[in-house]
N, C-alpha and C. Protein backbone atom coordinates (compact mmCIF):
# COMPACT_ATOMS: atom_id res chain seq x y z
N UNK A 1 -22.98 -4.04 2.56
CA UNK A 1 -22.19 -4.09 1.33
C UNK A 1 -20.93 -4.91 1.60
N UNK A 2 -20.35 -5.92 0.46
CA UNK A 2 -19.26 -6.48 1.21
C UNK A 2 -18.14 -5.91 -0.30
N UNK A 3 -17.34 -6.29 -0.04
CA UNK A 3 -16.05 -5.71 -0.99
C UNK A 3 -15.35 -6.94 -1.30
N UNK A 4 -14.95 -7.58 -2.19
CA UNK A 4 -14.04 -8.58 -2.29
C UNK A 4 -12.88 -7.85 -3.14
N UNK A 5 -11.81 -8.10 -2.61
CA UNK A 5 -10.51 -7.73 -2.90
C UNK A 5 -9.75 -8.51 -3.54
N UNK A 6 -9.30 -8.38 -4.81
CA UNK A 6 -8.10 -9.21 -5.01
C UNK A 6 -6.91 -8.71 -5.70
N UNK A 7 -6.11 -8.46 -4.48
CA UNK A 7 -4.32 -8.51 -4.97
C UNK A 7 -3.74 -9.02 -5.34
N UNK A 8 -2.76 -8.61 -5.65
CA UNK A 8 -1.32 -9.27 -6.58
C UNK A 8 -0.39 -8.60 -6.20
N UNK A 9 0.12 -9.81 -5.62
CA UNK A 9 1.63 -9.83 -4.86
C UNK A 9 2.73 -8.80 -5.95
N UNK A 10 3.41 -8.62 -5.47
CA UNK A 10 4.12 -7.20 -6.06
C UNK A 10 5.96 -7.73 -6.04
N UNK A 11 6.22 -9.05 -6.01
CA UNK A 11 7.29 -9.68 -6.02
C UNK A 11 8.68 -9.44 -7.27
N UNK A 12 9.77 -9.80 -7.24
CA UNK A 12 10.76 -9.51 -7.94
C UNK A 12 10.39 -10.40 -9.48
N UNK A 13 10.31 -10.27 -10.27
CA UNK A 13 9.82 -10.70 -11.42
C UNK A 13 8.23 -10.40 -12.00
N UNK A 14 7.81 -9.61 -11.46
CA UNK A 14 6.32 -9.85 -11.25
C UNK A 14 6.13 -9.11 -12.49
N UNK A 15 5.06 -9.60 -13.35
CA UNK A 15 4.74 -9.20 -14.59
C UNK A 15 2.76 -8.89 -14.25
N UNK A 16 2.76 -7.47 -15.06
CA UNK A 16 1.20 -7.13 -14.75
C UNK A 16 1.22 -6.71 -15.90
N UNK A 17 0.12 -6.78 -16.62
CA UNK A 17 -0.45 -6.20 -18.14
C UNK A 17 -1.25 -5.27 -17.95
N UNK A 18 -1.38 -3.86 -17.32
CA UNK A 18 -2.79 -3.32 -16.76
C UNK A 18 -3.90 -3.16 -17.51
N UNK A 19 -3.19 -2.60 -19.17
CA UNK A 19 -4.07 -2.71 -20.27
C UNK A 19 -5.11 -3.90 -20.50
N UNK A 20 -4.53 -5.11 -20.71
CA UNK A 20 -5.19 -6.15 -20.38
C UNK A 20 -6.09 -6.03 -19.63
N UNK A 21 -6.15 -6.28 -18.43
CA UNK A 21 -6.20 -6.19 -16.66
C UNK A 21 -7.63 -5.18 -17.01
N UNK A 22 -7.82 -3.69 -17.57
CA UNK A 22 -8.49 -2.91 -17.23
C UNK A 22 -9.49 -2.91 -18.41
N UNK A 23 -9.08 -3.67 -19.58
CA UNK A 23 -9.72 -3.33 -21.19
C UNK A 23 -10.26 -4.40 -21.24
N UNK A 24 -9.84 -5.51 -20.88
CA UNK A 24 -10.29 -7.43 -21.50
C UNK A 24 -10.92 -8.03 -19.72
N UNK A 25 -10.07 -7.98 -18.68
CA UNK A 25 -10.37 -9.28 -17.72
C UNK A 25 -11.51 -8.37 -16.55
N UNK A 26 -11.37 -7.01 -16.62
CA UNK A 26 -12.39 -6.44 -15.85
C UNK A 26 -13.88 -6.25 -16.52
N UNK A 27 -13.77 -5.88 -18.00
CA UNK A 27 -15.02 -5.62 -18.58
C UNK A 27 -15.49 -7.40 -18.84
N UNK A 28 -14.72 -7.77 -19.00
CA UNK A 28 -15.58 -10.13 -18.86
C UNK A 28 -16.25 -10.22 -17.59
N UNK A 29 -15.24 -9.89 -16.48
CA UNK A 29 -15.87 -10.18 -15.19
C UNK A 29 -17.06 -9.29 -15.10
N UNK A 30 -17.34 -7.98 -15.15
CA UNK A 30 -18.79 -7.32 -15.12
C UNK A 30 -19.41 -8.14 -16.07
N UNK A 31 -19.36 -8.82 -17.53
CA UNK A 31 -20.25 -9.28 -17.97
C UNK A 31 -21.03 -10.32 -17.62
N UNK A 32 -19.86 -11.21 -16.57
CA UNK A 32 -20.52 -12.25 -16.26
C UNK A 32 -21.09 -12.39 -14.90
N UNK A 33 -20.61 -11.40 -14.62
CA UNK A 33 -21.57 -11.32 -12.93
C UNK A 33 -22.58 -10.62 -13.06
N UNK A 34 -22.48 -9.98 -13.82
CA UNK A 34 -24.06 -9.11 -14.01
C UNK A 34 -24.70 -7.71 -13.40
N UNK A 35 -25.72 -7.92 -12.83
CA UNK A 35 -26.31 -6.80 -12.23
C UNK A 35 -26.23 -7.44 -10.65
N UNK A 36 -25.66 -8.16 -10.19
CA UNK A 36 -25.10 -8.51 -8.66
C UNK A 36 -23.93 -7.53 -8.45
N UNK A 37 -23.39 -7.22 -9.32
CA UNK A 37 -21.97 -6.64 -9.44
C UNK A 37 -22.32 -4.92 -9.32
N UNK A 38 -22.10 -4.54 -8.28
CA UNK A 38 -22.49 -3.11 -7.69
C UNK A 38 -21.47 -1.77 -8.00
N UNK A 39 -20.45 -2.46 -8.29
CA UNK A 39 -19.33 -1.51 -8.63
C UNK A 39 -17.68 -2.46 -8.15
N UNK A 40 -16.91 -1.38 -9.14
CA UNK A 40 -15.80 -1.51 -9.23
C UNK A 40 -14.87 -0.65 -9.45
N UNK A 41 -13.21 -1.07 -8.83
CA UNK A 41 -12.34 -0.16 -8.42
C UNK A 41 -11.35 -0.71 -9.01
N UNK A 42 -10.20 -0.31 -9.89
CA UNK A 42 -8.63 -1.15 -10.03
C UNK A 42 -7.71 0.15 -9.23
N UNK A 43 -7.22 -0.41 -8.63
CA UNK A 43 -5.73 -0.02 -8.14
C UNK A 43 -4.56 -0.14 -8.84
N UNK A 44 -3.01 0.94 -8.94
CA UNK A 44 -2.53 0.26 -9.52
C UNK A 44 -0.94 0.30 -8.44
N UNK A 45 -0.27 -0.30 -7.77
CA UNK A 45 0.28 -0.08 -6.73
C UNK A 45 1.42 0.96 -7.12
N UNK A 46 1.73 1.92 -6.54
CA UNK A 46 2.61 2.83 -6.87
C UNK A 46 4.03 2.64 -6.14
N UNK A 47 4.06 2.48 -4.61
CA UNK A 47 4.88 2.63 -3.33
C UNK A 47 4.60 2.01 -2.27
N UNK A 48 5.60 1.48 -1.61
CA UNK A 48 5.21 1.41 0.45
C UNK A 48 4.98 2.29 0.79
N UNK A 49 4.96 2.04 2.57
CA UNK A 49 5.19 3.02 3.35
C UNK A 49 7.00 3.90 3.28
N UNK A 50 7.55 3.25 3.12
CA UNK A 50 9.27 3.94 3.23
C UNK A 50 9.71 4.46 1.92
N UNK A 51 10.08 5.52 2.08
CA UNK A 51 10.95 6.51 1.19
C UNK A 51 10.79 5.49 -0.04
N UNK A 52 11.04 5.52 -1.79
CA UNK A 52 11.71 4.73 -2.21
C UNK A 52 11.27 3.43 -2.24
N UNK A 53 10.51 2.86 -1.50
CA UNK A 53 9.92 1.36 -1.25
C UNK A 53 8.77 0.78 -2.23
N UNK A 54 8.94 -0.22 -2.79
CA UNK A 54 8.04 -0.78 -3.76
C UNK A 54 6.80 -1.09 -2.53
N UNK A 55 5.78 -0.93 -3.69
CA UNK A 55 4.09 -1.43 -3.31
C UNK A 55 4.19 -2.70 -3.12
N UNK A 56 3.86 -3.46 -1.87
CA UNK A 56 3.35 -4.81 -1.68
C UNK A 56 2.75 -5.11 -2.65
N UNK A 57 1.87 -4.74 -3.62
CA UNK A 57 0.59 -5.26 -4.10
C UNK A 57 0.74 -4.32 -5.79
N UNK A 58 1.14 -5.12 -6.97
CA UNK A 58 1.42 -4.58 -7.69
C UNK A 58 0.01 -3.90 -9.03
N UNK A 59 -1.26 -4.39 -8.18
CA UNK A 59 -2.38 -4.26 -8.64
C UNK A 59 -3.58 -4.84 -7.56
N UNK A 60 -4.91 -4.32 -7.45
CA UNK A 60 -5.52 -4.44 -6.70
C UNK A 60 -7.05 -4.10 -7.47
N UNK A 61 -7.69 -5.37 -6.99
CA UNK A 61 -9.61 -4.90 -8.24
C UNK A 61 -10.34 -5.04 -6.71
N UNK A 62 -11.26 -4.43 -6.41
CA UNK A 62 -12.21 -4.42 -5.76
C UNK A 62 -13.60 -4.35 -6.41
N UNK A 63 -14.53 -5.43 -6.06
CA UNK A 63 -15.27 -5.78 -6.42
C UNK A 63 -16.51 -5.51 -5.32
N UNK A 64 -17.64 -5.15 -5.49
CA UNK A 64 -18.59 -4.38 -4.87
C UNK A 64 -20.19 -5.31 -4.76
N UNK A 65 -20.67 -5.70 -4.10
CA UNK A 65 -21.64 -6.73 -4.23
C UNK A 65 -22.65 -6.69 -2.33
N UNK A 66 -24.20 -6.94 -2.88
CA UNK A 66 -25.17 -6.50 -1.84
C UNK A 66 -24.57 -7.05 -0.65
N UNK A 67 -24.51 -8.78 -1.15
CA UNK A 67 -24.04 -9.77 -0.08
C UNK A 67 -22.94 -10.58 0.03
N UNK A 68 -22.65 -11.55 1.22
CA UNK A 68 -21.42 -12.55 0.67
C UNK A 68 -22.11 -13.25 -0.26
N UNK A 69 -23.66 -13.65 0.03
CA UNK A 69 -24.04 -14.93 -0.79
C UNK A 69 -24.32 -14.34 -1.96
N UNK A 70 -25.16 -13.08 -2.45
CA UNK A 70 -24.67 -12.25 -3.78
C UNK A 70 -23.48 -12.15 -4.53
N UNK A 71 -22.49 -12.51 -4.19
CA UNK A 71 -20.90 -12.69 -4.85
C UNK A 71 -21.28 -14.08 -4.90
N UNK A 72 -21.27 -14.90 -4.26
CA UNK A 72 -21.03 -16.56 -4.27
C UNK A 72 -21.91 -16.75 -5.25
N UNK A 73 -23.58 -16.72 -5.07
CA UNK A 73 -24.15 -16.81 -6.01
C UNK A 73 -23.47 -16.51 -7.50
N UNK A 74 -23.37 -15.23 -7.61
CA UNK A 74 -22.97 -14.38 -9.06
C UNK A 74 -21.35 -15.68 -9.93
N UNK A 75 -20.61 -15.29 -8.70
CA UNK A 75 -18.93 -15.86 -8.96
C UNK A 75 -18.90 -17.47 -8.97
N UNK A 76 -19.69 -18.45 -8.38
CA UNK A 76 -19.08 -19.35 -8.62
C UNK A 76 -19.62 -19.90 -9.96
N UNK A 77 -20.81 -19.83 -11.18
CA UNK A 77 -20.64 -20.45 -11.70
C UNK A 77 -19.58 -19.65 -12.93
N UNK A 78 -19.18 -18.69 -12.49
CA UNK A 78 -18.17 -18.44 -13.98
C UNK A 78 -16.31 -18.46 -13.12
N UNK A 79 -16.53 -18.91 -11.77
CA UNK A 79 -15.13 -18.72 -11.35
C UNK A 79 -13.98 -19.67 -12.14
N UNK A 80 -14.28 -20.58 -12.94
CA UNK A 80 -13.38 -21.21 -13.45
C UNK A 80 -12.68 -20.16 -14.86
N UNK A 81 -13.95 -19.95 -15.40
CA UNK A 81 -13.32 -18.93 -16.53
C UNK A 81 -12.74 -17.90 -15.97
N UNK A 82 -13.05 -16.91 -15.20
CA UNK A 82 -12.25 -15.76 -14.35
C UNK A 82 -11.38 -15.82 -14.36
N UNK A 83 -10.79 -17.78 -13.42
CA UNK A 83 -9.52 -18.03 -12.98
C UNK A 83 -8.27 -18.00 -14.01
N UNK A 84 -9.20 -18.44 -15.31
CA UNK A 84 -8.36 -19.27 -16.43
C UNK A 84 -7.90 -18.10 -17.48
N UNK A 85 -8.49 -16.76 -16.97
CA UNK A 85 -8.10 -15.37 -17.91
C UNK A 85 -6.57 -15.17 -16.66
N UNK A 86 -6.54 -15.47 -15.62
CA UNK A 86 -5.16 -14.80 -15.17
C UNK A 86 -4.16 -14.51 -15.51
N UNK A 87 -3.82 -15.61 -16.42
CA UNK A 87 -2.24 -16.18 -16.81
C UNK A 87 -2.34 -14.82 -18.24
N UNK A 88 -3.48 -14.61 -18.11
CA UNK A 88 -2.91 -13.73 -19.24
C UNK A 88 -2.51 -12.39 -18.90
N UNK A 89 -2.66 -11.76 -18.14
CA UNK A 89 -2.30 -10.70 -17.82
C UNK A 89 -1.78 -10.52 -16.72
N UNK A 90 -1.08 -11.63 -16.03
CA UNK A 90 0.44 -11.51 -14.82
C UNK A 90 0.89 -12.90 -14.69
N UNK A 91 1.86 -13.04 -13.57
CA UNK A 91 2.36 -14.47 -13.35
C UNK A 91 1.95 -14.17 -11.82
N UNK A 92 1.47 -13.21 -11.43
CA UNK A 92 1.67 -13.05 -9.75
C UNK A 92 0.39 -13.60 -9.01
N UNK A 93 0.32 -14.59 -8.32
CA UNK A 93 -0.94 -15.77 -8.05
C UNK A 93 -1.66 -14.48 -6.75
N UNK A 94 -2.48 -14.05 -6.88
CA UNK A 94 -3.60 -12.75 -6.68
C UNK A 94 -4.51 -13.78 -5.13
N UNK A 95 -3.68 -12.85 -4.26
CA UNK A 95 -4.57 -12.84 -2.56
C UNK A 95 -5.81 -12.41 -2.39
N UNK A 96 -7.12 -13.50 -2.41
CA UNK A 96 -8.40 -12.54 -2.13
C UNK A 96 -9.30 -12.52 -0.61
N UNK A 97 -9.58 -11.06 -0.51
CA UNK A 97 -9.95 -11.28 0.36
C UNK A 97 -11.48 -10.16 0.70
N UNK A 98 -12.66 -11.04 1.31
CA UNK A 98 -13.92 -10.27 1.25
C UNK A 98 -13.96 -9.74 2.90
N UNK A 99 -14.17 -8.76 2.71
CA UNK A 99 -14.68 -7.83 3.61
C UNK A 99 -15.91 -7.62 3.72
N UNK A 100 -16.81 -6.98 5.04
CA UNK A 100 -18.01 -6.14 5.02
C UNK A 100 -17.64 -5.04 5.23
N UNK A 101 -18.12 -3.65 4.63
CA UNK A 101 -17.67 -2.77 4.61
C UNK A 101 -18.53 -1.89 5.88
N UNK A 102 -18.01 -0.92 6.85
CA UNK A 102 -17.98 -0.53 7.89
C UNK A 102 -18.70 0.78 7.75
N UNK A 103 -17.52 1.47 6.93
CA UNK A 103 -18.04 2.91 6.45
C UNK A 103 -17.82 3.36 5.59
């Protein structure tokens, strides 16, 4: 199983729409990946580690898929549209990163 992750930086200005984010850009992306698309997770960053300390990561989607090439397959022919829903629901340019999952 691999996991692809994608965060959003959690910076001083940082604007997140979660409504958006959880109602419009997550239910598009299941539509267009399909039945490759194994499951999904949104995060929504609460805190650091220290007392008081803002979340690195002011939102977080994990995305659930058999293989790497099962995501690649599924994601690249709609990754342009994906990309082009961002601007609507933050300004914060979103770190991704795929994992294989362990346990």
């Amino acid at each position: 199983m691999v996991k692809v992750s994608v965060m959003y930086p959690n910076r001083q200005g940082t604007k997140f729409d979660m409504a958006y984010y959880i109602n419009r850009h997550i239910p598009m992306v299941q539509q267009l990946l399909g039945s490759s698309l194994k499951g999904v997770s949104v995060e929504h960053g609460i805190a650091g580690m220290g007392v008081g300390s803002s979340a690195p990561y002011i939102a977080t989607g994990h995305l659930l898929f058999d293989s790497l090439d099962a995501f690649r397959a599924s994601f690249g022919p709609h990754a342009q549209a994906i990309m082009e829903d961002i601007p609507k629901y933050t300004n914060s340019e979103p770190v991704l990163q795929i994992g294989e999952m362990k346990l």
